[in-house]
Structure formats: structure tokens, C-alpha cells
Protein backbone atom coordinates (compact mmCIF):
# COMPACT_ATOMS: atom_id res chain seq x y z
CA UNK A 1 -4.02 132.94 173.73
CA UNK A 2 -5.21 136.38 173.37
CA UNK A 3 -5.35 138.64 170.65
CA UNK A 4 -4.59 142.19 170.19
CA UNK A 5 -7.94 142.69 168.53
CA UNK A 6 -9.93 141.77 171.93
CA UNK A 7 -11.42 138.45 170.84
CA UNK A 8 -10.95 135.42 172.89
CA UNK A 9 -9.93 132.26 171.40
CA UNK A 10 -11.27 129.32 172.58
CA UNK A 11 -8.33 127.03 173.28
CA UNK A 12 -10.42 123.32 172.82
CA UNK A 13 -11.91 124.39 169.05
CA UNK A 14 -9.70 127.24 168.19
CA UNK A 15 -12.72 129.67 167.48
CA UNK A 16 -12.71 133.02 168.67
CA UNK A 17 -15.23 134.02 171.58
CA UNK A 18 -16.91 137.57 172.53
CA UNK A 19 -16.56 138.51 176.56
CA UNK A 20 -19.86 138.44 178.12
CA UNK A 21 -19.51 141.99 178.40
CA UNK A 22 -19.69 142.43 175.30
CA UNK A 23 -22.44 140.33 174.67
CA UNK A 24 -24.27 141.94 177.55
CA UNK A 25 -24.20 144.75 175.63
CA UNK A 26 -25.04 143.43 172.26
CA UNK A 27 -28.39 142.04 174.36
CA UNK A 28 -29.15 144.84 176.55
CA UNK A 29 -29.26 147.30 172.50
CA UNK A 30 -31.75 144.91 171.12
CA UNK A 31 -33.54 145.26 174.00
CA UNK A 32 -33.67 149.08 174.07
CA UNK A 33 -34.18 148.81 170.03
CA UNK A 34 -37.44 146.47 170.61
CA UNK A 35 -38.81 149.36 173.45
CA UNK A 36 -38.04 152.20 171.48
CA UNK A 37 -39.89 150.22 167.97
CA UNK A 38 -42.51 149.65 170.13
CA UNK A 39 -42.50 153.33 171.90
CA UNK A 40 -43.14 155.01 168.41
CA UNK A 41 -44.81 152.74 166.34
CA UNK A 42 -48.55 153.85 165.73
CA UNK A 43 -51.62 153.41 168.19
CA UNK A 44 -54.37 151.36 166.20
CA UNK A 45 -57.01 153.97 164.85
CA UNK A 46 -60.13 154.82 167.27
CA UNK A 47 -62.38 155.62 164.32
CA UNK A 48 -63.18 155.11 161.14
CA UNK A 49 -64.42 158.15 158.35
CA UNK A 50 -65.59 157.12 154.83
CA UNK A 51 -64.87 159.88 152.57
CA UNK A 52 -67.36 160.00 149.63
CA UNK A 53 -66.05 161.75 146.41
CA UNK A 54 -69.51 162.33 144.62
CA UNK A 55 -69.80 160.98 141.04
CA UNK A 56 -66.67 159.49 138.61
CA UNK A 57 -65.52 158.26 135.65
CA UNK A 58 -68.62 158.05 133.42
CA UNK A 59 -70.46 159.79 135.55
CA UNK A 60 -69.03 163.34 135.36
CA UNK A 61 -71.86 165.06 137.70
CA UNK A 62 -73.05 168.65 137.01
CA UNK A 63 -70.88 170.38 133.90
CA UNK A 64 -71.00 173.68 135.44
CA UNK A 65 -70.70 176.81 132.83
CA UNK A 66 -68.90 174.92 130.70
CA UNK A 67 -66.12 177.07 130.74
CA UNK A 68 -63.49 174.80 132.31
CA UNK A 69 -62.39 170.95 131.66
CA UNK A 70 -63.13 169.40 134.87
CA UNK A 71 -66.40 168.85 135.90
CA UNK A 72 -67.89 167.98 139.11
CA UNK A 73 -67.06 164.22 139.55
CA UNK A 74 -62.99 166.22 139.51
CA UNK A 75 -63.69 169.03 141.87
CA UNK A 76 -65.38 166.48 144.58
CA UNK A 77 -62.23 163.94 144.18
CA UNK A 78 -59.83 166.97 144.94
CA UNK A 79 -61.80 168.03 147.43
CA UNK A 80 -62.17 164.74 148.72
CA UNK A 81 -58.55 163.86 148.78
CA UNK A 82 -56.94 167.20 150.12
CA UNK A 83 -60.25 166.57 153.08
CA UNK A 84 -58.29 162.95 153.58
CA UNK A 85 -54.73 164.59 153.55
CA UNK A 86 -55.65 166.48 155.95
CA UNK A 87 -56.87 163.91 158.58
CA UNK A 88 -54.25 161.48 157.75
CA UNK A 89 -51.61 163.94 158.24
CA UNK A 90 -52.92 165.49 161.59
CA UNK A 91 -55.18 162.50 163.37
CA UNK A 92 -53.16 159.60 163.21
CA UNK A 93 -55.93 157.90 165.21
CA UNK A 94 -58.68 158.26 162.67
CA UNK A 95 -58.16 155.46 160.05
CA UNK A 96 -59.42 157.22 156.40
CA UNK A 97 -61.64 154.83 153.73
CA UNK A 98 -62.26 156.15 150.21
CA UNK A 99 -64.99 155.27 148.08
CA UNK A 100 -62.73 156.09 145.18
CA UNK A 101 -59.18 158.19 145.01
CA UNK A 102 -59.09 157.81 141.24
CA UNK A 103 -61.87 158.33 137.83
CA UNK A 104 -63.61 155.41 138.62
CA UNK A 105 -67.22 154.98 139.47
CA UNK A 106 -68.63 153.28 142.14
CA UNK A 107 -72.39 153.12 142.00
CA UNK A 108 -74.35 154.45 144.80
CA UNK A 109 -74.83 150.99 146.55
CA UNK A 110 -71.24 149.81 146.39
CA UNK A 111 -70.35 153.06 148.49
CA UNK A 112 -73.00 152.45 150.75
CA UNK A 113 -71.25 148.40 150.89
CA UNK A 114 -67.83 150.46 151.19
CA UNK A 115 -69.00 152.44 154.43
CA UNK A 116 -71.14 149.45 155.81
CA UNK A 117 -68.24 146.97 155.25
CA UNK A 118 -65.93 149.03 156.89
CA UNK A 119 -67.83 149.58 159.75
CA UNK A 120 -66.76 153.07 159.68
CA UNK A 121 -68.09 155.54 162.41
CA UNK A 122 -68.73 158.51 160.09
CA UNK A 123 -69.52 159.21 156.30
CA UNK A 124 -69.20 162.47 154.37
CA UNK A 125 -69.85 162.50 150.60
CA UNK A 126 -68.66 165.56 148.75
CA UNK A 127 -70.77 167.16 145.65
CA UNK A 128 -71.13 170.53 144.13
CA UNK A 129 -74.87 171.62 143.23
CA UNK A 130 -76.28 173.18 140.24
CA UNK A 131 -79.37 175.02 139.47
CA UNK A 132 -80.78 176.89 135.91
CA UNK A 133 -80.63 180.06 137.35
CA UNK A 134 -77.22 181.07 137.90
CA UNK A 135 -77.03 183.53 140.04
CA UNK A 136 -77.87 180.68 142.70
CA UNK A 137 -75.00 180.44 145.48
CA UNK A 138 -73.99 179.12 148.80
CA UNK A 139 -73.00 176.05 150.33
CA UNK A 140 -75.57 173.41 151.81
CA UNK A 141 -75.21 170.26 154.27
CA UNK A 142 -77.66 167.55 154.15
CA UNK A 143 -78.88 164.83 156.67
CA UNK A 144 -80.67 161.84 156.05
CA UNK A 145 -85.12 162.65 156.46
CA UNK A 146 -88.12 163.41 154.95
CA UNK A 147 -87.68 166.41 152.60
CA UNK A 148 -88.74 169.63 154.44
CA UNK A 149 -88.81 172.20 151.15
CA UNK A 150 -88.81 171.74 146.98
CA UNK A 151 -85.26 172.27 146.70
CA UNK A 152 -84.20 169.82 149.06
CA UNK A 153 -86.29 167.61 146.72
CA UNK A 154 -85.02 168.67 143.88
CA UNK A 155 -80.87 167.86 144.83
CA UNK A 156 -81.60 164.67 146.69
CA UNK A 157 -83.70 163.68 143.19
CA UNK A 158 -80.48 164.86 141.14
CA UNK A 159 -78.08 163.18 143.24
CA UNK A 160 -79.66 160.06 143.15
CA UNK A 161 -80.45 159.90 139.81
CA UNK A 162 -76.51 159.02 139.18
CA UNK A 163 -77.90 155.23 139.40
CA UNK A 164 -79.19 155.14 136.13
CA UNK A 165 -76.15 155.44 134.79
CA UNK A 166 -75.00 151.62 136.47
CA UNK A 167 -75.61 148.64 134.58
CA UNK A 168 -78.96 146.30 135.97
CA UNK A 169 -79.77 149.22 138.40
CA UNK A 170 -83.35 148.08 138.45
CA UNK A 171 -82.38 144.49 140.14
CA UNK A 172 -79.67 146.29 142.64
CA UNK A 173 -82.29 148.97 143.79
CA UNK A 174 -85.25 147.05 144.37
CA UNK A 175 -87.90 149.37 143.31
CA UNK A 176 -86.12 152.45 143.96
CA UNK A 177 -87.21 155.25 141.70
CA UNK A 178 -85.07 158.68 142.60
CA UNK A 179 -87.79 160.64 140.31
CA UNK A 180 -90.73 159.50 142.05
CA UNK A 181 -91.45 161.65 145.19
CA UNK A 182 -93.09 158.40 146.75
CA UNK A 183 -89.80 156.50 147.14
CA UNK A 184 -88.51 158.73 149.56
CA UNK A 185 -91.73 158.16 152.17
CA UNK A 186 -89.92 154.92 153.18
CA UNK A 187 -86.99 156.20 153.99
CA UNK A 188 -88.16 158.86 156.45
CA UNK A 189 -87.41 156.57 159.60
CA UNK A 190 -83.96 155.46 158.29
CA UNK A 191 -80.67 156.72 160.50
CA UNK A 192 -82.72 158.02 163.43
CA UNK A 193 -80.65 156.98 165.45
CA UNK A 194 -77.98 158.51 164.00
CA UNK A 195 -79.62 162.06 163.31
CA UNK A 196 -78.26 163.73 165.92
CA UNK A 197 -74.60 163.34 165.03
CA UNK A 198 -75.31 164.23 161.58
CA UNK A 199 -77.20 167.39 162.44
CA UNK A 200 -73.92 168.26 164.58
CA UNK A 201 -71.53 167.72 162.48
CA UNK A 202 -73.60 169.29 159.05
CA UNK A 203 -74.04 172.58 161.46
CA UNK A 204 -70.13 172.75 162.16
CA UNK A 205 -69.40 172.36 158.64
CA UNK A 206 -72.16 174.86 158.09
CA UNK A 207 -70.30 177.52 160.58
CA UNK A 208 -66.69 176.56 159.08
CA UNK A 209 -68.13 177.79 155.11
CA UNK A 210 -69.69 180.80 156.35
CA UNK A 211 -67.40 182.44 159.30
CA UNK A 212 -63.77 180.81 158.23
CA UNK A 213 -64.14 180.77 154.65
CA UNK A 214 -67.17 183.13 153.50
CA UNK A 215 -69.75 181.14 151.69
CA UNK A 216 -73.03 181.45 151.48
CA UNK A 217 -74.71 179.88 154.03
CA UNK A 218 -77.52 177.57 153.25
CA UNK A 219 -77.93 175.50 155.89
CA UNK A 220 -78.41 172.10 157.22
CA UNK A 221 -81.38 170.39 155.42
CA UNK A 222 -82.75 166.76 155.68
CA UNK A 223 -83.48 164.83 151.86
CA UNK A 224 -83.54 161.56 150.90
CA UNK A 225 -80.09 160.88 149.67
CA UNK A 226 -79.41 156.70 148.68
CA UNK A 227 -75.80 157.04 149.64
CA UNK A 228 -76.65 158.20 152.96
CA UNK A 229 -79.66 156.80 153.91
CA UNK A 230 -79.00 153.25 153.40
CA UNK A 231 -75.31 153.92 155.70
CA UNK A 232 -75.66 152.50 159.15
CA UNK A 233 -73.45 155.53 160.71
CA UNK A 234 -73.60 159.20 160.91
CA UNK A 235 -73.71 160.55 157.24
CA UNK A 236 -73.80 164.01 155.50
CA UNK A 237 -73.43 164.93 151.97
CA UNK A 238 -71.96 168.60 151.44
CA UNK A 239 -73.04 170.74 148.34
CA UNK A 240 -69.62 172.53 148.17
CA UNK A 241 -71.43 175.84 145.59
CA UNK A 242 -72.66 175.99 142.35
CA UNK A 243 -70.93 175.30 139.52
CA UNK A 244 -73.26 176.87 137.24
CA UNK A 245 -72.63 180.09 139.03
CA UNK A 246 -69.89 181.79 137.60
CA UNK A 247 -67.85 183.42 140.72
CA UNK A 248 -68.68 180.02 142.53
CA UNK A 249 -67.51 177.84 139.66
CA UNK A 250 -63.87 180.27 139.36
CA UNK A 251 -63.65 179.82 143.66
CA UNK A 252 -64.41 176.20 143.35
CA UNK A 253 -61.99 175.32 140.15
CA UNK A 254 -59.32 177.34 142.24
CA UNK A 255 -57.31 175.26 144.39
CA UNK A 256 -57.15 177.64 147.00
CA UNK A 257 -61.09 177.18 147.04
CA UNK A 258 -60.35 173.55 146.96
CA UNK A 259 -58.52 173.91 150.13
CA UNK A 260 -60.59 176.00 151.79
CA UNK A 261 -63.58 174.33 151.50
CA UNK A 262 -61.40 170.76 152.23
CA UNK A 263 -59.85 172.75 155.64
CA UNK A 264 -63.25 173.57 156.69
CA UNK A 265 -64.90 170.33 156.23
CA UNK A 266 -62.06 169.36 158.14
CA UNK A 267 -61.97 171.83 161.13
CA UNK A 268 -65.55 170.66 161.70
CA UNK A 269 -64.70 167.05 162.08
CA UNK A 270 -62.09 167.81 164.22
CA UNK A 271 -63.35 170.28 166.60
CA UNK A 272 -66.43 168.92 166.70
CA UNK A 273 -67.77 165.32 166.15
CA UNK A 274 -63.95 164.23 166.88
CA UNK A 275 -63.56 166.11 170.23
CA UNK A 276 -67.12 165.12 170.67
CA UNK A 277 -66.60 161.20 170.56
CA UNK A 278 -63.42 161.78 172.48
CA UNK A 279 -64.77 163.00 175.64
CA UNK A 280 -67.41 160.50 175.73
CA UNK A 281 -64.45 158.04 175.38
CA UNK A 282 -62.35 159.04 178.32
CA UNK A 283 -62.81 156.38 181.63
CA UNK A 284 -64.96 157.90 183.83
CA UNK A 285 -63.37 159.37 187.05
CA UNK A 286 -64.71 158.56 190.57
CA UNK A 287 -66.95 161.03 190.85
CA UNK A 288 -68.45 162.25 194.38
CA UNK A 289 -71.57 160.78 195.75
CA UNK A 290 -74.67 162.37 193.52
CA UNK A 291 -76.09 165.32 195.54
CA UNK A 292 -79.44 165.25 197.58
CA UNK A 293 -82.42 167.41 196.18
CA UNK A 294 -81.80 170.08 199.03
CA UNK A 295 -77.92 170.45 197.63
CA UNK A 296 -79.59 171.50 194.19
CA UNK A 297 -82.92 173.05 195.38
CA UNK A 298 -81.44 176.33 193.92
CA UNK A 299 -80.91 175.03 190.51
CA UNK A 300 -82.92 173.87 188.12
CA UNK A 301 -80.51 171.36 186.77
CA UNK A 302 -81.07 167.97 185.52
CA UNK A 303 -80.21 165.01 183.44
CA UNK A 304 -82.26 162.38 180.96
CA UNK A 305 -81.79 160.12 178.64
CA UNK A 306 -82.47 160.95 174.83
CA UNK A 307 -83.87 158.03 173.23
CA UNK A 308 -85.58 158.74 169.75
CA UNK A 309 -85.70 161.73 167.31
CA UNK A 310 -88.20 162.06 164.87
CA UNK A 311 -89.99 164.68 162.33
CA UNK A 312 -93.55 163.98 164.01
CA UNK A 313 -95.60 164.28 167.26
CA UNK A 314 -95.50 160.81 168.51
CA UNK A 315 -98.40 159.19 170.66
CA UNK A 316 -98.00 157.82 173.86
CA UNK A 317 -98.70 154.62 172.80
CA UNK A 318 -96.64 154.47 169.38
CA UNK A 319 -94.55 151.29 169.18
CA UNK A 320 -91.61 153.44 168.75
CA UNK A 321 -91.50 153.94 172.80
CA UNK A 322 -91.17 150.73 173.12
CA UNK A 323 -93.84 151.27 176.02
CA UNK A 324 -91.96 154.03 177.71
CA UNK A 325 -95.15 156.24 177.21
CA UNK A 326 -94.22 159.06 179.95
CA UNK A 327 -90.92 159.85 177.40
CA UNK A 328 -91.40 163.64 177.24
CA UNK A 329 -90.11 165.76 173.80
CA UNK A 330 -88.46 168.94 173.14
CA UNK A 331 -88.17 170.10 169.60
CA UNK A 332 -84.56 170.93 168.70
CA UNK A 333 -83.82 171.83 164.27
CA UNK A 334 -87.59 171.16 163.99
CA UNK A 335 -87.49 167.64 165.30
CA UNK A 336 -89.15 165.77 168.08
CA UNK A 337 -86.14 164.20 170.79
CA UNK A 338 -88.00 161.81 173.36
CA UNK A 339 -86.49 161.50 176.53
CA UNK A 340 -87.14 159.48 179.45
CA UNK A 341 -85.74 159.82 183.14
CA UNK A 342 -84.79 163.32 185.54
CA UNK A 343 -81.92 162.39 187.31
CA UNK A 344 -80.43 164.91 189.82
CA UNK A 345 -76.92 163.78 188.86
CA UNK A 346 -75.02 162.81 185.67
CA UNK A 347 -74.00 158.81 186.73
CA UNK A 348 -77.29 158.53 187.50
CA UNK A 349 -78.84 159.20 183.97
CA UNK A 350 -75.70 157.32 182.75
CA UNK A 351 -76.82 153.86 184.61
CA UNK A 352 -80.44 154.30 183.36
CA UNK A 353 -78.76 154.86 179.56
CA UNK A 354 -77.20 151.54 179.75
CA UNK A 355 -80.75 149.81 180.88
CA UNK A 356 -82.23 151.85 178.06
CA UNK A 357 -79.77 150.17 175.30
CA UNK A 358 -80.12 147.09 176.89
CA UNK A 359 -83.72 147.70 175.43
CA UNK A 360 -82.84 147.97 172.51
CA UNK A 361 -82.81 152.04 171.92
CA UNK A 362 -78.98 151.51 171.03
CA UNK A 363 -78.27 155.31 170.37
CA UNK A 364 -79.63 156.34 173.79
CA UNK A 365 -77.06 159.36 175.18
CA UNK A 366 -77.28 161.73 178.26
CA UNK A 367 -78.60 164.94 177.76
CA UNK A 368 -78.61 168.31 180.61
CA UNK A 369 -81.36 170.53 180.81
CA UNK A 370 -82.22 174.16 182.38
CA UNK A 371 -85.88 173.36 183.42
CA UNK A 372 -87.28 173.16 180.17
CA UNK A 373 -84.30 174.02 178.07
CA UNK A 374 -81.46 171.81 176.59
CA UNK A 375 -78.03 172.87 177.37
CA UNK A 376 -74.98 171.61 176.94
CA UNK A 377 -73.48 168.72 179.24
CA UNK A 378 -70.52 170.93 179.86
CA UNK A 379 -72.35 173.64 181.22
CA UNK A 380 -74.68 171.53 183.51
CA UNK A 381 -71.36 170.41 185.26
CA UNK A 382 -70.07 173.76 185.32
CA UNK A 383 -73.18 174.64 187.28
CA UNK A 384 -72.90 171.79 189.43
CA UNK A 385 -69.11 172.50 190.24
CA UNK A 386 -69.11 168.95 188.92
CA UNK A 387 -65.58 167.94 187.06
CA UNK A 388 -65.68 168.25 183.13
CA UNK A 389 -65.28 164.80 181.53
């Protein structure tokens, strides 16, 4: 018996029955609905950035003037979270850790565990700076290494000094005194290997303060900062101003300063150690057989393999090497980068990297050269008529 409403009833048990086409069609829209889930749900991330509000809760960092409320432990954390807004909202990809998003206080080694833990692939911790005289101004980047002037001293002491304000910070630091200038001797071989990405990224952010939003300039220093010396990724720490200047203090309380300065830390990541990580991602294409030494004899172009940076003249025989003794260094931001190999031909130098982590120099990377000058791998392949990658 059939209905008028299009069901079938089922004349043995009385109950009524769908047509297969119908159910056909029921199937084939769960289908589609799993596809399309599946279509737009979100890639896992690639990377991993630990963002580093300096300071909190009862720590309150620098006081500035005193003329406003909030101190430094609140500019840092609005910094810090507009900075991970910011990411989150445009690089879907990049998977954002905080040390803290509210007043609380992590010491210096839990944020250290934090980044470490997380295995993240970058580290920025945000600060503002302060000084007696106040007409000092300007923004400053810092890398991990030996301090190079009295003022870099002088932060990376004050910065560090936030440990005494955790409870049994003599056990948890082993020996680690942030006011004696002889502490920071052993860490001045700590994150070599990472140096390089730091320096990168501190210039950009460097470039982003001064050109896009008018700071000061004060450059890209190395100190012996805890938080990121004891990290086992690329880390910076950014002096955002001075809160004991005045006109910095007003930009910096502002939140159109905190934006600013948030974009720009932000435009640097992005544009630079982001798109710089992402090229060295993409598969390799087939590339032509590597040209004989008559098809170059015009240029001077070549490629080796960067294993080691450091602040001093190496000898040949320093155990550093690793008994690679011919490993010639240019200086580059007043350090020594020792590299091994002249290969006519970029998947050339690229086999001999993978030999050379094999040994153990884990942050080995391809570098181009102009004779005796470093220049960028883009522009090597450029003069090569060699496909960008």
C-alpha cells in the first residue's frame, strides 16, 4: 500500500520504508558533509613561537616616571598579547605558547621549561628598559653572547635580577649570580648554533621600530640574558623604550604605541624568519645537472656550508672544528662564521650539509658567496639563472 506522503510500507511488518533513492541521497550528503569538514578544517601548525611577556604579578619590572598605574610587567603583557593576536589571527600555521596571558609570575627558569617543553622553534620575550638619566631613548634587540659594551651589561644584569624575587632561587639557579660579571663567561658559547637566526630576526625587528614606526634605533646587541640563554631555539628579548623617559613612557602607555610596536615585532617575524623557514621548507625541485667550471668561469659564484659562529678567532686545531681545520671564516655583526666546502652548485653544498650534521654540527646551512663576500642565496641563483626555491 502506498501512501500519499511517499513512504513505502512494508507489507510483512507494517513499517514504513525510504526508496533507495532517497537513501542514496541521504548517503551521498554525509559524504559531501565529511569532504567539505575535512576541506576546511585547520592544517596542523608548522611552527611553534613562545611569546615572553617580561616580568608579572609581584614582579612589576621598571616603574617608569611614576606618573601612570601600570608598570612594566602591564605594558609587556599588552604588548605581548596584541604581538599573539596578531599571529593567531593572520598565520594559522604558527601555533602561539605564552609564558603568561594574565598577572602571574613565572620565574625565569619555568619560561625557559615553557619554551624547552614546547619544543617551540622561536622565542621572543618583551621588556621595556630604564635608565637614571631620562632623556635616554630608543628601542634595542638582544641576542644571546658575551656582552660587547657596559650597557649591554648593565640590562642583561637588570633583567636577570627578576630571580631574586622567586622563592629558593639559590637551589633552582645553581650558582647563578646576575650581579656578578663572572657568571656570564659561561654562557658565552650557549645558542651558537642558533645565533644566526636570532641576529636575523633582532635586525628585522630593529628595521620595523625605526623605518615603520620611528623609534630610536639602538640596535642588535648580544648580553647574557637567563631567559634566553638557557632556550634551546632562536631567542631575542626586545627593549620596547624607556619608561623613565617621559615622551617614551606617554608612546608606550598609549595603545596605539602598544600596537605599533606589537605590528612591528610582528611584520618582522613574518616577513622575515617566517618566509625565511618557509622557503627552506618547500621540496626541492629537480634541478638541472650542476654546471662544469668552464659554464661559470665568468662568475665568481659559489656555495659552502656554514658550520659554527663565534665571538673569537678560532685555531685550526680548536675542538670546536671537530677536525675540519681548513674551515675558512668571514666576520659578519662582528662574529667569526666557519665554513667548510666551495661547491660550484647549490645541491652540491646541500649533500655535503647533510654529511656535516651527520657530524654532529646540527645547525649547518648553505651559504652563497661573491669571491670573498657573502650574499644572499637568492641572488647567487639569480646569477646562475638557477630557479629560486
Amino acid at each position: 500500500m502506498t501512501r500519499g506522503t511517499g513512504d513505502v510500507v512494508c507489507l510483512s511488518t507494517g513499517m514504513k520504508q525510504r526508496p533507495k533513492v532517497a537513501k542514496q541521497r541521504v548517503f551521498a550528503a554525509c559524504v559531501a558533509l565529511v569532504v567539505a569538514c575535512a576541506a576546511f578544517s585547520p592544517s596542523p601548525p608548522t611552527m611553534v613561537v613562545v611569546l615572553d611577556a617580561g616580568h608579572g604579578g609581584k614582579d612589576p619590572g621598571n616603574l617608569g616616571t611614576g606618573r601612570y598605574p601600570l608598570t612594566e610587567k602591564d605594558v609587556t603583557l599588552e604588548v605581548t598579547l596584541k604581538l599573539g593576536a596578531y599571529i593567531e589571527e593572520n598565520l594559522p600555521e604558527v601555533k602561539v605558547v605564552y609564558t603568561r596571558k594574565d598577572d602571574s609570575y613565572p620565574g625565569l627558569r619555568d619560561r625557559v621549561k615553557i619554551a624547552n617543553e614546547a619544543q617551540a622553534d622561536l622565542f621572543i620575550s618583551i621588556h621595556c628598559d630604564a635608565f637614571a638619566d631620562r632623556s635616554a631613548r630608543g628601542a634595542g634587540t638582544y641576542v644571546m653572547g658575551m656582552h660587547k659594551s657596559e650597557e649591554s651589561l648593565r640590562v642583561a644584569m637588570r633583567e636577570n635580577a627578576s630571580m631574586f624575587k622567586e622563592e629558593g632561587y639559590e637551589a633552582h639557579y645553581d650558582g647563578f649570580d646576575p650581579n656578578d660579571p663572572d657568571t656570564y663567561i659561561a654562557l658565552s658559547l650557549r645558542q651558537n648554533v642558533n645565533l644566526d637566526a636570532s641576529l636575523t630576526l633582532g635586525a628585522a625587528i630593529q628595521s620595523q621600530f625605526k623605518n615603520r614606526v620611528g623609534r630610536k634605533d639602538r640596535g642588535v646587541k648580544q648580553a647574557g640574558f637567563y631567559v634566553i640563554s638557557y632556550t634551546t631555539m632562536p631567542s631575542t628579548l626586545v627593549e620596547l623604550g624607556f619608561l623613565t623617559n617621559p615622551d617614551e613612557e606617554d608612546f608606550l602607555q598609549s595603545e596605539q604605541g602598544k600596537s605599533y610596536m606589537a605590528s612591528g615585532i610582528y611584520r618582522a617575524f613574518r616577513d622575515t624568519y617566517l618566509a625565511g623557514r618557509t622557503r627552506s621548507e618547500v621540496p626541492e625541485r629537480e634541478a638541472p645537472p650542476p654546471p662544469t667550471e668552464s659554464s661559470v668561469s665568468d662568475k665568481d659564484i659559489w656555495f659552502g656550508i656554514q658550520i659554527l659562529t663565534t665571538e673569537a678567532k678560532l685555531s685550526p686545531d680548536s675542538p670546536e672544528l671537530r677536525g675540519h681545520s681548513q674551515a675558512k671564516a668571514y666576520i659578519r655583526h662582528g662574529l667569526h662564521k666557519y665554513v667548510l666546502g666551495r661547491h660550484l652548485h647549490p645541491d652540491q653544498a646541500h649533500s655535503a650539509k647533510l654529511a656535516l650534521r651527520a657530524e654532529g654540527f646540527e645547525g649547518a646551512f648553505v651559504v652563497a658567496f661573491d669571491g670573498e663576500t657573502q650574499i644572499p642565496m637568492s641572488r647567487a641563483r639569480d646569477l646562475l639563472n638557477l630557479p629560486l626555491q
